[in-house]
N, C-alpha and C. Protein backbone atom coordinates (compact mmCIF):
# COMPACT_ATOMS: atom_id res chain seq x y z
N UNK A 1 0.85 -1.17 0.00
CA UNK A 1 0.00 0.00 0.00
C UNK A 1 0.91 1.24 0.00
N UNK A 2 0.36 1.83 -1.25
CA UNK A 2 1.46 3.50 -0.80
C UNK A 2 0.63 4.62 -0.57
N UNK A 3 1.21 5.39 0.74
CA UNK A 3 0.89 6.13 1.41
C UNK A 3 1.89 7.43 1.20
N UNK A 4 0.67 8.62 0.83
CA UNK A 4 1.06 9.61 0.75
C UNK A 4 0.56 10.55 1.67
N UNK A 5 1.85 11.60 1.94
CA UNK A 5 1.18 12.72 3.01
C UNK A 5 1.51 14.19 2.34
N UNK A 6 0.38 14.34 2.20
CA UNK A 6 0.56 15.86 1.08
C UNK A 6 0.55 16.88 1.80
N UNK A 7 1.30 18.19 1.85
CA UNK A 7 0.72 18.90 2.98
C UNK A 7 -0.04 20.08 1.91
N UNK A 8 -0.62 21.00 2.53
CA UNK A 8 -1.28 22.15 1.85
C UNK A 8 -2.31 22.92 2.46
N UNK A 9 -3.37 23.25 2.09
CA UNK A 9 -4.35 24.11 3.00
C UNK A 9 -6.11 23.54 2.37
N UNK A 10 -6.63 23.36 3.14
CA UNK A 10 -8.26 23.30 2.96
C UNK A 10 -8.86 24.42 2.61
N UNK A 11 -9.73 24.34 1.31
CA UNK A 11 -10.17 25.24 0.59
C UNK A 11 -11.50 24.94 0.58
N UNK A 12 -12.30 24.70 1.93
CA UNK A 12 -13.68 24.05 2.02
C UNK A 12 -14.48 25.70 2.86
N UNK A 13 -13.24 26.65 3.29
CA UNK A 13 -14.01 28.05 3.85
C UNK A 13 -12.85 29.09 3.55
N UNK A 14 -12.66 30.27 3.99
CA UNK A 14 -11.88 31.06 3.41
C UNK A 14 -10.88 31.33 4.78
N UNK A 15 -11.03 30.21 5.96
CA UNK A 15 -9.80 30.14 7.27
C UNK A 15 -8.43 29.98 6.20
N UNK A 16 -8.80 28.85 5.08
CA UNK A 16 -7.61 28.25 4.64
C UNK A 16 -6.70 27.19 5.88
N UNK A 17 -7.18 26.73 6.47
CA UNK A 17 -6.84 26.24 7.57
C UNK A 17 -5.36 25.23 6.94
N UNK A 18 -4.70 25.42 7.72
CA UNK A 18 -3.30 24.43 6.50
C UNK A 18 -3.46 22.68 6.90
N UNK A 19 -3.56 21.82 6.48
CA UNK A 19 -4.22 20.45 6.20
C UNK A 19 -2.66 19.85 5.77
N UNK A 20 -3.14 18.63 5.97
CA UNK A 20 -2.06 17.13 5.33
C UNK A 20 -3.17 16.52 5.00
N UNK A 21 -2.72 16.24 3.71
CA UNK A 21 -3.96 15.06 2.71
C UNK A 21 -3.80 13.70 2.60
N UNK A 22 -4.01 12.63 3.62
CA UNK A 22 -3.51 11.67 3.14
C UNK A 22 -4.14 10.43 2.33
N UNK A 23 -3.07 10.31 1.39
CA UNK A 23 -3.87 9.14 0.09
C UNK A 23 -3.00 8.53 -0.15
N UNK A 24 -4.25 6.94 -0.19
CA UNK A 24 -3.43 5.61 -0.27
C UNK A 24 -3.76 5.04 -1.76
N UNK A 25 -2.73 4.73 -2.51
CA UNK A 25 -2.91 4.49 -3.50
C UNK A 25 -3.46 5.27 -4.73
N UNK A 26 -3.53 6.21 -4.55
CA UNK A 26 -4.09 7.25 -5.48
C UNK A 26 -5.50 8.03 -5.13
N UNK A 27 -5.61 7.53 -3.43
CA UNK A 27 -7.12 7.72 -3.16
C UNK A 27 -7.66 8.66 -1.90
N UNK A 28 -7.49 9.31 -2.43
CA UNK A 28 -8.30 10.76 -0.61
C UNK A 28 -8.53 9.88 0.31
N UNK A 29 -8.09 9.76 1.57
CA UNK A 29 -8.42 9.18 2.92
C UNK A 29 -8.88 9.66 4.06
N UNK A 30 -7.52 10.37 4.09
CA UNK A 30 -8.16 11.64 5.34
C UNK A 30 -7.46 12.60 5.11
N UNK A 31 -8.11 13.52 5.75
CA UNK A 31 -7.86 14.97 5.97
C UNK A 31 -7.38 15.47 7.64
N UNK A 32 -6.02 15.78 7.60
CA UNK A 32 -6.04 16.16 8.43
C UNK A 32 -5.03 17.63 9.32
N UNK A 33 -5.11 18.00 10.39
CA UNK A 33 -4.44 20.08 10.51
C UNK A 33 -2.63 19.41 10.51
N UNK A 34 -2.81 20.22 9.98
CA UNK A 34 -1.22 20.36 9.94
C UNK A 34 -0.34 21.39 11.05
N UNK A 35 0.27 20.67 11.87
CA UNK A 35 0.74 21.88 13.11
C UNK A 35 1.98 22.57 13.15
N UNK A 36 2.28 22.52 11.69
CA UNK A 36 3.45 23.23 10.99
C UNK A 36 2.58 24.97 10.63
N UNK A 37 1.40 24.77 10.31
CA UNK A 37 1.00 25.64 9.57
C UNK A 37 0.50 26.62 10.83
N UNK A 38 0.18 27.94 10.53
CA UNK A 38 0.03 28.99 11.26
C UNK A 38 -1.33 28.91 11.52
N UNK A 39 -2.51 28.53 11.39
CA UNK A 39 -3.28 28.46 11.52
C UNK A 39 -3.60 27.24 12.91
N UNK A 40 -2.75 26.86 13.38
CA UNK A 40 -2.44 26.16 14.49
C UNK A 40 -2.72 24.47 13.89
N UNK A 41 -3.07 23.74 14.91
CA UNK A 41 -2.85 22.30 14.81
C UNK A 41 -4.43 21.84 15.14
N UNK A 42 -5.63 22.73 14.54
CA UNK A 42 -7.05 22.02 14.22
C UNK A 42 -7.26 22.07 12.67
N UNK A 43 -8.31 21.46 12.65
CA UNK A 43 -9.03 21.65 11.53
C UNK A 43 -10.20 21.15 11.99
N UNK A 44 -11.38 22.31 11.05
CA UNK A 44 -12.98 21.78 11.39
C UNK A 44 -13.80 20.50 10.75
N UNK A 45 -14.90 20.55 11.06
CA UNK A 45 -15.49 19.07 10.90
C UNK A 45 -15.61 19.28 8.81
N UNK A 46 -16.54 20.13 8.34
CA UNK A 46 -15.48 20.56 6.84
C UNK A 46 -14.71 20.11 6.47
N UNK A 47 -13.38 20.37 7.22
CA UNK A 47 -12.28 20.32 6.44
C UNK A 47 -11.59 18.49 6.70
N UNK A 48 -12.47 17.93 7.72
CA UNK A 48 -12.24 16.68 7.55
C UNK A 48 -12.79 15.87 6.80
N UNK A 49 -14.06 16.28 7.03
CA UNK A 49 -15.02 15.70 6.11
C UNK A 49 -15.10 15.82 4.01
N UNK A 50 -13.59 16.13 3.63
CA UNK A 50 -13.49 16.08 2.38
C UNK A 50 -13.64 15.13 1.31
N UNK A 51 -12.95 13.71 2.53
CA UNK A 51 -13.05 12.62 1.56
C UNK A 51 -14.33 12.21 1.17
N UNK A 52 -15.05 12.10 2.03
CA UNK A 52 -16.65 11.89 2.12
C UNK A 52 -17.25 13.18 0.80
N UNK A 53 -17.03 14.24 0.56
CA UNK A 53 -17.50 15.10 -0.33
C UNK A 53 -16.98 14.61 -1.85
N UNK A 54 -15.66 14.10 -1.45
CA UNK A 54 -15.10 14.05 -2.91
C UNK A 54 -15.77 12.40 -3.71
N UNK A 55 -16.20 11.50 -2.58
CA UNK A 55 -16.20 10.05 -3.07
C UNK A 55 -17.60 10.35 -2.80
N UNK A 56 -18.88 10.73 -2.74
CA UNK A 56 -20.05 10.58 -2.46
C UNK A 56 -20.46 10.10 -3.69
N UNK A 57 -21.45 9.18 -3.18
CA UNK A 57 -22.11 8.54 -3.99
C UNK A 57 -23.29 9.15 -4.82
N UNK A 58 -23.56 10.92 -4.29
CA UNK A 58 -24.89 11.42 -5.16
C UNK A 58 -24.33 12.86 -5.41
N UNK A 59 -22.84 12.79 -5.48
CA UNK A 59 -21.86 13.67 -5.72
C UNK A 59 -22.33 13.79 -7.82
N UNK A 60 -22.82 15.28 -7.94
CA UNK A 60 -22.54 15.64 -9.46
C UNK A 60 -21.11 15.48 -10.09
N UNK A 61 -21.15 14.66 -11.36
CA UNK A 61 -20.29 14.69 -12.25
C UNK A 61 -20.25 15.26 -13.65
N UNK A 62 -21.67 15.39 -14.00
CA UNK A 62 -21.53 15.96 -15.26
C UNK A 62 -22.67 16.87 -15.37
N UNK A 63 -22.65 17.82 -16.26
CA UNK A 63 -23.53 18.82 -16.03
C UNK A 63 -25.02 18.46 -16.41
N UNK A 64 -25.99 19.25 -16.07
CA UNK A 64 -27.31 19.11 -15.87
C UNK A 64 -28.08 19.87 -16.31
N UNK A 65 -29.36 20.21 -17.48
CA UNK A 65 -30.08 20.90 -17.76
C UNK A 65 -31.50 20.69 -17.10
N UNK A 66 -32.15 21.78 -16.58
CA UNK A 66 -33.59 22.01 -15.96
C UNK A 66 -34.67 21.37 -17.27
N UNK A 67 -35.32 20.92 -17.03
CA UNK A 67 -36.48 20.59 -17.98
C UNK A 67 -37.53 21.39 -17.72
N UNK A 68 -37.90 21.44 -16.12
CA UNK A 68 -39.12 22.20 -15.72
C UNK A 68 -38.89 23.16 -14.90
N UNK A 69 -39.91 24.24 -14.65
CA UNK A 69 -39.93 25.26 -14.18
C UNK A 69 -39.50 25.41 -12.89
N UNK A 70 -38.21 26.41 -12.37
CA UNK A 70 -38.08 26.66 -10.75
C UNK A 70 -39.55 26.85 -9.87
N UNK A 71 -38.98 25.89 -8.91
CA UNK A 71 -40.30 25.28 -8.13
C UNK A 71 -41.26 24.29 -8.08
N UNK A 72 -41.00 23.83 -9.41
CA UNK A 72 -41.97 22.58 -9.54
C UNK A 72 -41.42 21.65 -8.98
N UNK A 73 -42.43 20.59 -8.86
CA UNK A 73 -42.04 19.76 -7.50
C UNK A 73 -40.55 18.74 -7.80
N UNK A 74 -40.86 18.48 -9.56
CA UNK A 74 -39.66 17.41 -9.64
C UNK A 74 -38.79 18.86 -10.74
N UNK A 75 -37.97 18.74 -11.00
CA UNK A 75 -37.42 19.68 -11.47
C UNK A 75 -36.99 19.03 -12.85
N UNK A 76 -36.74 18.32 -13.13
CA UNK A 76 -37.02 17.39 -14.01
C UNK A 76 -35.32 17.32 -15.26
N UNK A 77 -34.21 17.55 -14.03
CA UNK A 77 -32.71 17.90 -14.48
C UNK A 77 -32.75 16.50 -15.65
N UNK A 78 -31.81 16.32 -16.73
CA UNK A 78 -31.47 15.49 -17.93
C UNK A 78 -29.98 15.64 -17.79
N UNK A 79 -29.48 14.75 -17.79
CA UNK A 79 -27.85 14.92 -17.73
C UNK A 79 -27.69 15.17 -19.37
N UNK A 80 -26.68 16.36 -19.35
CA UNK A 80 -26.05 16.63 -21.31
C UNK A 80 -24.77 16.53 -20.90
N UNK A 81 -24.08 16.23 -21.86
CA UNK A 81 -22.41 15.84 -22.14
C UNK A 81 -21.78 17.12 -21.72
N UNK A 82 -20.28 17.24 -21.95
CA UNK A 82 -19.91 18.37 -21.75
C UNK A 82 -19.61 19.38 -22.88
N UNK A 83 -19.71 17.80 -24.36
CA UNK A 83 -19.65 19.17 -25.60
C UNK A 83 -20.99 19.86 -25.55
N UNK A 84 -22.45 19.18 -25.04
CA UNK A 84 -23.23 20.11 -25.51
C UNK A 84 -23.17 20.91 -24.65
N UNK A 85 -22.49 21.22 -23.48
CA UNK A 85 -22.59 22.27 -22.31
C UNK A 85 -21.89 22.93 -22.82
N UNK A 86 -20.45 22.96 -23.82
CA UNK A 86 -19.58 24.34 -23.97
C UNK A 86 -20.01 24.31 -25.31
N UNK A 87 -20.80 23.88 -26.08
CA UNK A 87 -21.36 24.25 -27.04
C UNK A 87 -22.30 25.85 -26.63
N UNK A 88 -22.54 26.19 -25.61
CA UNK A 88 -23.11 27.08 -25.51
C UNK A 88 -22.39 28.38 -25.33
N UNK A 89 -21.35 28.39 -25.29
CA UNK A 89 -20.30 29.92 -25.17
C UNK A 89 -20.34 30.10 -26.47
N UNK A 90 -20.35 30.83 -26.63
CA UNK A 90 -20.62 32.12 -28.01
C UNK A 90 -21.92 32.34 -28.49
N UNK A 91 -22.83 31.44 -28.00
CA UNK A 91 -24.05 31.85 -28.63
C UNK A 91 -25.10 32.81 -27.37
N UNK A 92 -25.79 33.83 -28.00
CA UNK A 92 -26.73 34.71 -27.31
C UNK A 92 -28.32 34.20 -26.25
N UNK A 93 -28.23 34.41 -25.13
CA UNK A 93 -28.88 34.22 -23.94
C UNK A 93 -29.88 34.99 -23.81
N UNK A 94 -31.27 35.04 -23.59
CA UNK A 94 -31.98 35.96 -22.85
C UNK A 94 -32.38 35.26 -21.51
N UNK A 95 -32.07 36.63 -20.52
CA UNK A 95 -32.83 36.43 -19.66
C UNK A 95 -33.36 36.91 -19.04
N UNK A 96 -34.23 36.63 -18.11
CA UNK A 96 -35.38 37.20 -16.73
C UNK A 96 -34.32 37.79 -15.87
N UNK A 97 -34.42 38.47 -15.89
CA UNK A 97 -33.58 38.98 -14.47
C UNK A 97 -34.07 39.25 -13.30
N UNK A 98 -33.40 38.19 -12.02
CA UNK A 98 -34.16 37.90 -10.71
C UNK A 98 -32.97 38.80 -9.70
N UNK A 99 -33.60 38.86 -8.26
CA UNK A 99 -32.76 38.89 -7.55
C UNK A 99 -32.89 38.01 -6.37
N UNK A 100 -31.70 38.04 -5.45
CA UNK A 100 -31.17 37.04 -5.15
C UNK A 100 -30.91 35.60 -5.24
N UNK A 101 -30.90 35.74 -6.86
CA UNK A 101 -30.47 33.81 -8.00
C UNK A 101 -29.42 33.83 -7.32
N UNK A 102 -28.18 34.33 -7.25
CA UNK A 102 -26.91 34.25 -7.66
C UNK A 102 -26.53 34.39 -5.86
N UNK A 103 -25.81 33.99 -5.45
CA UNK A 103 -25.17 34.03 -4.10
C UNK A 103 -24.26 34.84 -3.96
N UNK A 104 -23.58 35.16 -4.82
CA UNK A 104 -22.01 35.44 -4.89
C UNK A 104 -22.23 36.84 -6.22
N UNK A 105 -23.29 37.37 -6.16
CA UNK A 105 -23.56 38.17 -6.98
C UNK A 105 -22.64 39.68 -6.48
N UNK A 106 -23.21 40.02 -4.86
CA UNK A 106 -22.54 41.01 -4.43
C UNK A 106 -20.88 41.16 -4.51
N UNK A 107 -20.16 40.20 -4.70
CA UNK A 107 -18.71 39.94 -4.35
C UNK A 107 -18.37 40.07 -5.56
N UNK A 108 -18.72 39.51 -6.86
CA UNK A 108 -18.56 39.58 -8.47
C UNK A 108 -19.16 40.49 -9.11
N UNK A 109 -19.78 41.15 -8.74
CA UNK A 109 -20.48 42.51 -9.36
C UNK A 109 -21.06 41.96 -10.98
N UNK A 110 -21.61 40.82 -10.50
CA UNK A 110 -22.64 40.14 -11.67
C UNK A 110 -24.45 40.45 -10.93
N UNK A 111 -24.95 39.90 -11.80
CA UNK A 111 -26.56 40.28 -11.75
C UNK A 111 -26.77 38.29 -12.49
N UNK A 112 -28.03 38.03 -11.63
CA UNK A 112 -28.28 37.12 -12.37
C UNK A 112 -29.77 36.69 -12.69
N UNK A 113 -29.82 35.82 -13.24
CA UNK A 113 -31.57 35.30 -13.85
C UNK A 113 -31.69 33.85 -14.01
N UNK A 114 -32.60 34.14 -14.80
CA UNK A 114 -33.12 32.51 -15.42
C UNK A 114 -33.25 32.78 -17.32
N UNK A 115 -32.26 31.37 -17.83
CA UNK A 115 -32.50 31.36 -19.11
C UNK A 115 -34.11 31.15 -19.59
N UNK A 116 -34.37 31.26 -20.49
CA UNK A 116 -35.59 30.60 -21.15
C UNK A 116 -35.66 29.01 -20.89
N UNK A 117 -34.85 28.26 -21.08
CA UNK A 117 -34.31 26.55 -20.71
C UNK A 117 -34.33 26.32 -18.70
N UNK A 118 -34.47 27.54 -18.27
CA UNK A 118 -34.24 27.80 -16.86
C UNK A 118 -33.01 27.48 -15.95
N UNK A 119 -32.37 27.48 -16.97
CA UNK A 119 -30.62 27.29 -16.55
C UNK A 119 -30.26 28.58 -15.61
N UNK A 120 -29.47 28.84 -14.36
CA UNK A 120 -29.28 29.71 -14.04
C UNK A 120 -28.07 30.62 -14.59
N UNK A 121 -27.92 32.21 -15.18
CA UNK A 121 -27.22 32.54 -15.65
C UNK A 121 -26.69 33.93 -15.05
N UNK A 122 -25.17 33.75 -14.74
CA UNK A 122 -24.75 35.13 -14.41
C UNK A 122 -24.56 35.92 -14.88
N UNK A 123 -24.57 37.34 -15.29
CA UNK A 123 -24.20 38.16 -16.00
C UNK A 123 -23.81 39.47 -15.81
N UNK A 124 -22.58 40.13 -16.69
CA UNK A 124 -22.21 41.16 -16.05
C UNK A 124 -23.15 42.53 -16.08
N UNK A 125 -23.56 42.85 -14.98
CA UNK A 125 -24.85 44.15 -14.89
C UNK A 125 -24.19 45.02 -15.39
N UNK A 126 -25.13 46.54 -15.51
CA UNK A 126 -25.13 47.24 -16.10
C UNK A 126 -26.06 48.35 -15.43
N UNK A 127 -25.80 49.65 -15.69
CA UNK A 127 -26.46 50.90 -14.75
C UNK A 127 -28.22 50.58 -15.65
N UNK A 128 -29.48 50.39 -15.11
CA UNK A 128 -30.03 50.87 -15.45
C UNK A 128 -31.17 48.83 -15.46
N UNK A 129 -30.50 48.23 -15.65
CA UNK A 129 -30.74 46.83 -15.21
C UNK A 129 -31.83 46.16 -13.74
N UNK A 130 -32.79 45.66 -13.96
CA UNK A 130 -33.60 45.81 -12.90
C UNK A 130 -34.03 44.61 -12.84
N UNK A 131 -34.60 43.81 -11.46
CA UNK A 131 -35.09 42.43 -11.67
C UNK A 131 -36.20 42.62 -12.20
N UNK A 132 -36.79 41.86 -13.30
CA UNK A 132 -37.84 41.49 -13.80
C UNK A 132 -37.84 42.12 -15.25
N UNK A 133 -36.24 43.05 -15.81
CA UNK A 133 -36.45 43.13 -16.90
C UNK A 133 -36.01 41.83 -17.36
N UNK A 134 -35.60 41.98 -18.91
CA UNK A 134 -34.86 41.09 -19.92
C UNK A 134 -34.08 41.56 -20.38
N UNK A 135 -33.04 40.77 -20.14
CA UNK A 135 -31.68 41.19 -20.85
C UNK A 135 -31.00 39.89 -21.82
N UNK A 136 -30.75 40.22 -22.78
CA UNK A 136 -29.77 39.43 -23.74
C UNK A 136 -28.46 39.69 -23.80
N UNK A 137 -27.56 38.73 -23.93
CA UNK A 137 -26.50 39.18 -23.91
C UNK A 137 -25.39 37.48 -24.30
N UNK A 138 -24.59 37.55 -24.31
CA UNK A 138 -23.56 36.08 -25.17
C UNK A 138 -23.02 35.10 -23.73
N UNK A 139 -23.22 34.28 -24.28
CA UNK A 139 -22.31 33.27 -22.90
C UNK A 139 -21.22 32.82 -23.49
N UNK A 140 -20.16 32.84 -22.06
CA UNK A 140 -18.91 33.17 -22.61
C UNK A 140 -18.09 31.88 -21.10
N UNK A 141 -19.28 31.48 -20.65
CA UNK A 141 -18.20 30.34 -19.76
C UNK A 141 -19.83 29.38 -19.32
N UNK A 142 -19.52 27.99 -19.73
CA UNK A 142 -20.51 27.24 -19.38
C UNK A 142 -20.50 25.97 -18.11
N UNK A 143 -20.48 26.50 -17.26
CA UNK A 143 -20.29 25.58 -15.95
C UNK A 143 -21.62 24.64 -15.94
N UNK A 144 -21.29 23.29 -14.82
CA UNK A 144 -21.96 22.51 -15.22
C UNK A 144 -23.62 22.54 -14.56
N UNK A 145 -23.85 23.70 -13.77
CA UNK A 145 -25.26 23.83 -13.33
C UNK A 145 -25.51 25.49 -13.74
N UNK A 146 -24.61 26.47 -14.14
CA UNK A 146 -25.00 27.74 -14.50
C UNK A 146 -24.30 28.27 -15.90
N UNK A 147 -24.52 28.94 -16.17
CA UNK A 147 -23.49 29.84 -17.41
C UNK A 147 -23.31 31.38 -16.97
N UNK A 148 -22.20 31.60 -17.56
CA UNK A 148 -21.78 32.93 -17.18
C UNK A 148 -21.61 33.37 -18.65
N UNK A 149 -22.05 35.03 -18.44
CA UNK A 149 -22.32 35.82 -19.97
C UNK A 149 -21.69 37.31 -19.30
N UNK A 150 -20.02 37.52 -19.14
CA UNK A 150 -19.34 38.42 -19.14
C UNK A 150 -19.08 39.71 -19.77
N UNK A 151 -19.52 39.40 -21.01
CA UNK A 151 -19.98 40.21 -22.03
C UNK A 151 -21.02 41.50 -21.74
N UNK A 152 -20.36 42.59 -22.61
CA UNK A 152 -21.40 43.67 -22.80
C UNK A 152 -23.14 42.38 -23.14
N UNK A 153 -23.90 43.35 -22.64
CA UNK A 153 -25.40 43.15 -22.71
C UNK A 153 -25.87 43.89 -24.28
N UNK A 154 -26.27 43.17 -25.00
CA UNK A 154 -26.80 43.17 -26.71
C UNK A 154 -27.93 43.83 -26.51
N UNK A 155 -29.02 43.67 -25.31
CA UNK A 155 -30.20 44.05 -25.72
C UNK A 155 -30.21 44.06 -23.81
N UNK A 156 -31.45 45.40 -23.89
CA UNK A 156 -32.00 45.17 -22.95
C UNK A 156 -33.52 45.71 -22.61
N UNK A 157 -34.58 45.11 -22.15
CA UNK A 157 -36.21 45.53 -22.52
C UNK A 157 -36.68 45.09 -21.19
N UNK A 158 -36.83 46.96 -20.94
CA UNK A 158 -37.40 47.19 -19.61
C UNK A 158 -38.94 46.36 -19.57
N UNK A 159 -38.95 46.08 -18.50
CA UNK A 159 -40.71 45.64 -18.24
C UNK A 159 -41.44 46.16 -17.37
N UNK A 160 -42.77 45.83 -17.40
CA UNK A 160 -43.69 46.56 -16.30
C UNK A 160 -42.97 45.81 -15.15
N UNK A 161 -42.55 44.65 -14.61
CA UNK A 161 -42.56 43.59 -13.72
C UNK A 161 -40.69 44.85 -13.14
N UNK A 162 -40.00 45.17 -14.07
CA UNK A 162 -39.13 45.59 -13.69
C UNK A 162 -39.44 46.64 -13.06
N UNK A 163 -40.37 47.64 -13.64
CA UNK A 163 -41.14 49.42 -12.85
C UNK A 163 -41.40 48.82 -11.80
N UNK A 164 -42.46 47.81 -11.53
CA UNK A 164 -42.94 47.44 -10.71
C UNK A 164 -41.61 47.32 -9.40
N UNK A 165 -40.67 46.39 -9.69
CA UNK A 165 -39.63 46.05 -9.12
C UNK A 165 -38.75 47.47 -8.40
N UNK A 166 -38.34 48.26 -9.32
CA UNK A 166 -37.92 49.27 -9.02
C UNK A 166 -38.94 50.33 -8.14
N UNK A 167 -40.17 50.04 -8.09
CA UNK A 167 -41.16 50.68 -7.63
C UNK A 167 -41.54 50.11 -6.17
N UNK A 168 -40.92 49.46 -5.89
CA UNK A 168 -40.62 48.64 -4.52
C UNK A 168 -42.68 47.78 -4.71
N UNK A 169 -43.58 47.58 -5.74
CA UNK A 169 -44.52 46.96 -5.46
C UNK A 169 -44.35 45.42 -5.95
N UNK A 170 -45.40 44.62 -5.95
CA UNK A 170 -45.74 43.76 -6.99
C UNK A 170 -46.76 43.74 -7.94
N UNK A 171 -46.49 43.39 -9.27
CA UNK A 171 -47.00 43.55 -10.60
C UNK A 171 -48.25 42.71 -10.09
N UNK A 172 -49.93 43.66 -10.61
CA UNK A 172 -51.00 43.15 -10.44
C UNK A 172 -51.32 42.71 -12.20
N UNK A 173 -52.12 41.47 -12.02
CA UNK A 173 -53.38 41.20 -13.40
C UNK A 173 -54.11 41.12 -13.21
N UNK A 174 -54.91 41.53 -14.54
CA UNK A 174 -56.56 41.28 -13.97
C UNK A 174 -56.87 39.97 -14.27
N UNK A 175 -57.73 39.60 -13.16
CA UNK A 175 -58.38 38.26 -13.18
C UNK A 175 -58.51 37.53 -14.73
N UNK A 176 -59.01 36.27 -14.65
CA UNK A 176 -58.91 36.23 -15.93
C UNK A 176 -60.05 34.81 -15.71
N UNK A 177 -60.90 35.27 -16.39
CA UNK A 177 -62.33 35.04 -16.37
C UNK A 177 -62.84 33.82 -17.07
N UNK A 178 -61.99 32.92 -17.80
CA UNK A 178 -62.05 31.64 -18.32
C UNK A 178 -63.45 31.39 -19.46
N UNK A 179 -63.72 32.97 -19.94
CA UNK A 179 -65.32 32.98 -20.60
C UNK A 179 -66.47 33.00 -19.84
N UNK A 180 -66.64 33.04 -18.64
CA UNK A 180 -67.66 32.94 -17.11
C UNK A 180 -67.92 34.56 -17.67
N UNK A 181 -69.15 34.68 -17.10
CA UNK A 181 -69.19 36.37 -16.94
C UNK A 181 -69.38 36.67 -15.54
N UNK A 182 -68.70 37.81 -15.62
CA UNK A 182 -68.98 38.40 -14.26
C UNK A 182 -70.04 38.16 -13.02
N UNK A 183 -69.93 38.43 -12.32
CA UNK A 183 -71.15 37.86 -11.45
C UNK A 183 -71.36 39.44 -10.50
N UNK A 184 -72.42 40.01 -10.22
CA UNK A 184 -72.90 41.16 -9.29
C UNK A 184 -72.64 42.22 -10.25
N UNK A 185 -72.76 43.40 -9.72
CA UNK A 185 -73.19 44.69 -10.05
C UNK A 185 -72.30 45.39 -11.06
N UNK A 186 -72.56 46.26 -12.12
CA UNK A 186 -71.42 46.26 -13.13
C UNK A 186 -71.15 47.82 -12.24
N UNK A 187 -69.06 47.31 -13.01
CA UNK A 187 -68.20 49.10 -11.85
C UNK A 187 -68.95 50.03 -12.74
């Protein structure tokens, strides 16, 4: 059996806590603090718990397209290859623009949405950009659950849902009457 002791740092939070990796045979085992490193001689339950993240059994490997709509009960993901996933950089995106899709939106000074396909997509904002308009614009990096569209924005078409948005309300419709007529007193 060969046993390796790697030293380096855990990149599971931003402590960087400094770690020894040890793998037997080519294979993650444990994780464990390294008391060389300045960060002293722990490490958290995280940063042990790597091997278990890296060998999981319901661990994603290849990327995933939405079939059905955010929120529906089954979501209805299709595994696609990875040519058809970077098949999608260079070609043009519209999207919904939501807020708080993106986690990491504030730190990257991206804005993000939902494709038409309901793929989640980041994109670089722009003064004047609001949730609930539409914006088009090129994807230019295709990761395996989002795409990123870095690129100047091609198009962009304000909506009522965006006034609304910017208007701190929510967008009303009128009922919608299925051919029934009204019932009581006419306004």
């Amino acid at each position: 059996m060969n046993v390796e002791r790697i030293p380096g740092f855990c990149a599971l939070c931003r402590s960087r806590c400094g770690c020894i990796s040890v793998v037997e045979d080519g294979r993650l085992v444990a994780v464990e603090p390294d008391p060389s490193h300045p960060t002293g001689a722990s490490l958290c339950v995280k940063g042990r718990a790597a091997p278990e993240l890296v060998y999981a059994s319901d661990r994603l490997l290849h990327p995933l397209r939405r079939t059905s709509p955010k929120g529906a009960p089954d979501p209805g993901w299709e595994q696609i290859s990875w040519d058809e996933n970077k098949k999608l950089v260079g070609t043009p995106v519209e999207v919904l623009v939501a807020v708080g899709e993106g986690r990491k939106d504030g730190a990257t000074g991206r804005m993000s949405g939902r494709a038409r396909d309901g793929r989640l997509v980041h994109f670089t904002g722009t003064d004047g950009v609001r949730p609930g308009d539409v914006v088009e614009t090129v994807v230019t990096d295709a990761k395996p659950h989002f795409l990123v569209a870095d690129g100047a924005l091609l198009a962009h078409r304000r909506t009522r849902a965006g006034d609304a948005s910017e208007a701190g309300t929510r967008p009303s419709t009128p009922g919608i009457l299925l051919g029934m007529p009204r019932i009581g007193a006419p306004a």
